[in-house]
C-alpha atoms as a PDB file:
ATOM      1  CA  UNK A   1      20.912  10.328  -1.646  1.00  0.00           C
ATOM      2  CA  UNK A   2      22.289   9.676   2.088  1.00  0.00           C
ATOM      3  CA  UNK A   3      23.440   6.161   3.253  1.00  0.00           C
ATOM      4  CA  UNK A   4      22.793   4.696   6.191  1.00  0.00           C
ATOM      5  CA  UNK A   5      23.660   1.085   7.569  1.00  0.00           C
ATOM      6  CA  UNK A   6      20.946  -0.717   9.179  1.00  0.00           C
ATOM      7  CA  UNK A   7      22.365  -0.230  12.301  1.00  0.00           C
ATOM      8  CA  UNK A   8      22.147   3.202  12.236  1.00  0.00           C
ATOM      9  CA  UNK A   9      18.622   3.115  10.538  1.00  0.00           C
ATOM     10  CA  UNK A  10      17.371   1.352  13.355  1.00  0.00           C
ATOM     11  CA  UNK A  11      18.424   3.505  15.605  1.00  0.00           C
ATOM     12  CA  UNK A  12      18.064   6.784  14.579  1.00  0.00           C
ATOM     13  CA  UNK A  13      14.719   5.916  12.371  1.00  0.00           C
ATOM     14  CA  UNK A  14      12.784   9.107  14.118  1.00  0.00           C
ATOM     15  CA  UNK A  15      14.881  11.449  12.606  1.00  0.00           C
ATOM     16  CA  UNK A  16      16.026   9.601   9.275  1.00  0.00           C
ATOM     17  CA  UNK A  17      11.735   9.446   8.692  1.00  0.00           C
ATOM     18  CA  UNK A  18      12.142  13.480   9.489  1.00  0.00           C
ATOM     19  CA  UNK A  19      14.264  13.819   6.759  1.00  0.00           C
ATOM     20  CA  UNK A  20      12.001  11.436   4.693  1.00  0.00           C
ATOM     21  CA  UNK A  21       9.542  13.982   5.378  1.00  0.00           C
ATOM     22  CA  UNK A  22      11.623  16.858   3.919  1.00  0.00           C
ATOM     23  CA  UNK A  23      11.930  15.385   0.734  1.00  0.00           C
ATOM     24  CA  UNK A  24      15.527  13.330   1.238  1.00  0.00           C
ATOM     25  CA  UNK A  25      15.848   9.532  -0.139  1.00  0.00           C
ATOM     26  CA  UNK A  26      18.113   7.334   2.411  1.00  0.00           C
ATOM     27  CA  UNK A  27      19.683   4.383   0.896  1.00  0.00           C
ATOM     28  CA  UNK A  28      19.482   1.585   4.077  1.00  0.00           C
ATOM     29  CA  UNK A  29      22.380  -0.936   3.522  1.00  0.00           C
ATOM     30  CA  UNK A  30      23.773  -3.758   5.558  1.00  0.00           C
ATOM     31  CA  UNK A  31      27.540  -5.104   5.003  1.00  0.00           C
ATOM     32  CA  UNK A  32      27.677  -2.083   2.061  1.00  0.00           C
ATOM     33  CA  UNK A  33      25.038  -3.670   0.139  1.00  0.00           C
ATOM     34  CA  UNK A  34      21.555  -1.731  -0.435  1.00  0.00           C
ATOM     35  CA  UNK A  35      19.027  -3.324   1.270  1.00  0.00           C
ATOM     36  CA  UNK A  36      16.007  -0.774   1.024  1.00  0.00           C
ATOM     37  CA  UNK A  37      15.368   2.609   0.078  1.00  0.00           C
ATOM     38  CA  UNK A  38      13.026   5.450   2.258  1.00  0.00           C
ATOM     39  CA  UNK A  39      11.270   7.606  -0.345  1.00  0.00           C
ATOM     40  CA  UNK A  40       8.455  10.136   0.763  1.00  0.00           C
ATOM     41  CA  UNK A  41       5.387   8.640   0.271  1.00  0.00           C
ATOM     42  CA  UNK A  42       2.702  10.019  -2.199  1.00  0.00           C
ATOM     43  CA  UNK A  43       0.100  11.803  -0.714  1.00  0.00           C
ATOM     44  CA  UNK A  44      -2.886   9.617  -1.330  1.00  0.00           C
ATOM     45  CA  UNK A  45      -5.631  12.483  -0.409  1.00  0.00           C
ATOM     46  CA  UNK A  46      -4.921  13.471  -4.183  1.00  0.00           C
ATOM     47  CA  UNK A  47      -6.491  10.756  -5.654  1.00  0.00           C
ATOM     48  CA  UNK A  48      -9.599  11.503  -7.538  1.00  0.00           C
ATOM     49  CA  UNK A  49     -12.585   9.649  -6.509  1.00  0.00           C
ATOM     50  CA  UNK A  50     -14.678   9.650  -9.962  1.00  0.00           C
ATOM     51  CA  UNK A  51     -11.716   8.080 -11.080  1.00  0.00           C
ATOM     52  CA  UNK A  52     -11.561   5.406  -8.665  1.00  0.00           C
ATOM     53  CA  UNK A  53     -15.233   4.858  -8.850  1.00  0.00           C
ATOM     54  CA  UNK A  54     -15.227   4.568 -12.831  1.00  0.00           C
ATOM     55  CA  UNK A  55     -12.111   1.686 -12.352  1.00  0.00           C
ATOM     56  CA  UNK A  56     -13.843  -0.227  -9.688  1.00  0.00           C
ATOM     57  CA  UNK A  57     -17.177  -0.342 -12.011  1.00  0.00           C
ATOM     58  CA  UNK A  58     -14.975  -1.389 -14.911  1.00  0.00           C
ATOM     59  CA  UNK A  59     -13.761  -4.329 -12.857  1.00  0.00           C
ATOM     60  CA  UNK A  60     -16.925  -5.497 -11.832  1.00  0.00           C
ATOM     61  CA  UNK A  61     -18.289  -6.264 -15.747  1.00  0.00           C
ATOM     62  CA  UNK A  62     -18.674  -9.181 -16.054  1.00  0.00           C
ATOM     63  CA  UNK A  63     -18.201 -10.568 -12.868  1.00  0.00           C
ATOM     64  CA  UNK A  64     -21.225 -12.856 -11.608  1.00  0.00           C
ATOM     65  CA  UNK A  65     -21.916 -14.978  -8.486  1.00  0.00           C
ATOM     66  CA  UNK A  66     -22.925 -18.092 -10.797  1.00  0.00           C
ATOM     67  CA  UNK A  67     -25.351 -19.499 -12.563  1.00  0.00           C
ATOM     68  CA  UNK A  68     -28.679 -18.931 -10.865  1.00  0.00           C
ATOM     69  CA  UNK A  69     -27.283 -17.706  -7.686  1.00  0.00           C
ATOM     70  CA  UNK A  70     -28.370 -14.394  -5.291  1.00  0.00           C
ATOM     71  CA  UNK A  71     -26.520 -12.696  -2.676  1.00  0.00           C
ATOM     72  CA  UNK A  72     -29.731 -14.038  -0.324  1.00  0.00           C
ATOM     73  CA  UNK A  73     -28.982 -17.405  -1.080  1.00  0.00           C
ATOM     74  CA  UNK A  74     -24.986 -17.027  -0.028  1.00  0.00           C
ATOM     75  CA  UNK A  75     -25.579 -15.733   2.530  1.00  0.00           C
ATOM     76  CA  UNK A  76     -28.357 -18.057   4.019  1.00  0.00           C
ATOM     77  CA  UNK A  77     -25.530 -20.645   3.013  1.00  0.00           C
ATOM     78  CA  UNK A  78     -22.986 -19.369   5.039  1.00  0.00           C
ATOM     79  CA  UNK A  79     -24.716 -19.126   8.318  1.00  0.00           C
ATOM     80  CA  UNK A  80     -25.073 -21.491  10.968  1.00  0.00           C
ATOM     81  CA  UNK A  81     -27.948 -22.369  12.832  1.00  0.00           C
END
């Protein structure tokens, strides 16, 4: 892992996030302490999207607007004449 001071990370970012890209970690650090880390981010078009549908439906047992109450009536609530 490369280290960079803060200095230098702000300066150079364009090509430090180039290297990012490549696959390299850069420790950031300010005074020789670590202050943050650049990692390559996960590629989020991998996610599979039955998956996220089947968690989203699992969080919404259970869940209720109240006793008695209909999406109709919130929203006539909410709006001003």
């Amino acid at each position: 892992m490369t280290t960079v001071g803060s200095y230098e990370a702000k300066t150079h970012l364009p090509q430090l996030l180039k290297r990012v890209a490549r696959g390299e970690e850069i420790l950031i650090t300010r005074h020789g302490q670590a202050m943050a880390r650049l990692v390559p981010a996960k590629d989020e078009r991998n996610r599979d999207v039955r998956s996220v549908l089947q968690k989203m439906r699992e969080l919404r047992k259970g869940v209720t607007l109240g006793p008695g109450l209909t999406i109709r009536q919130l929203i006539e609530e909410g709006r001003r004449f």
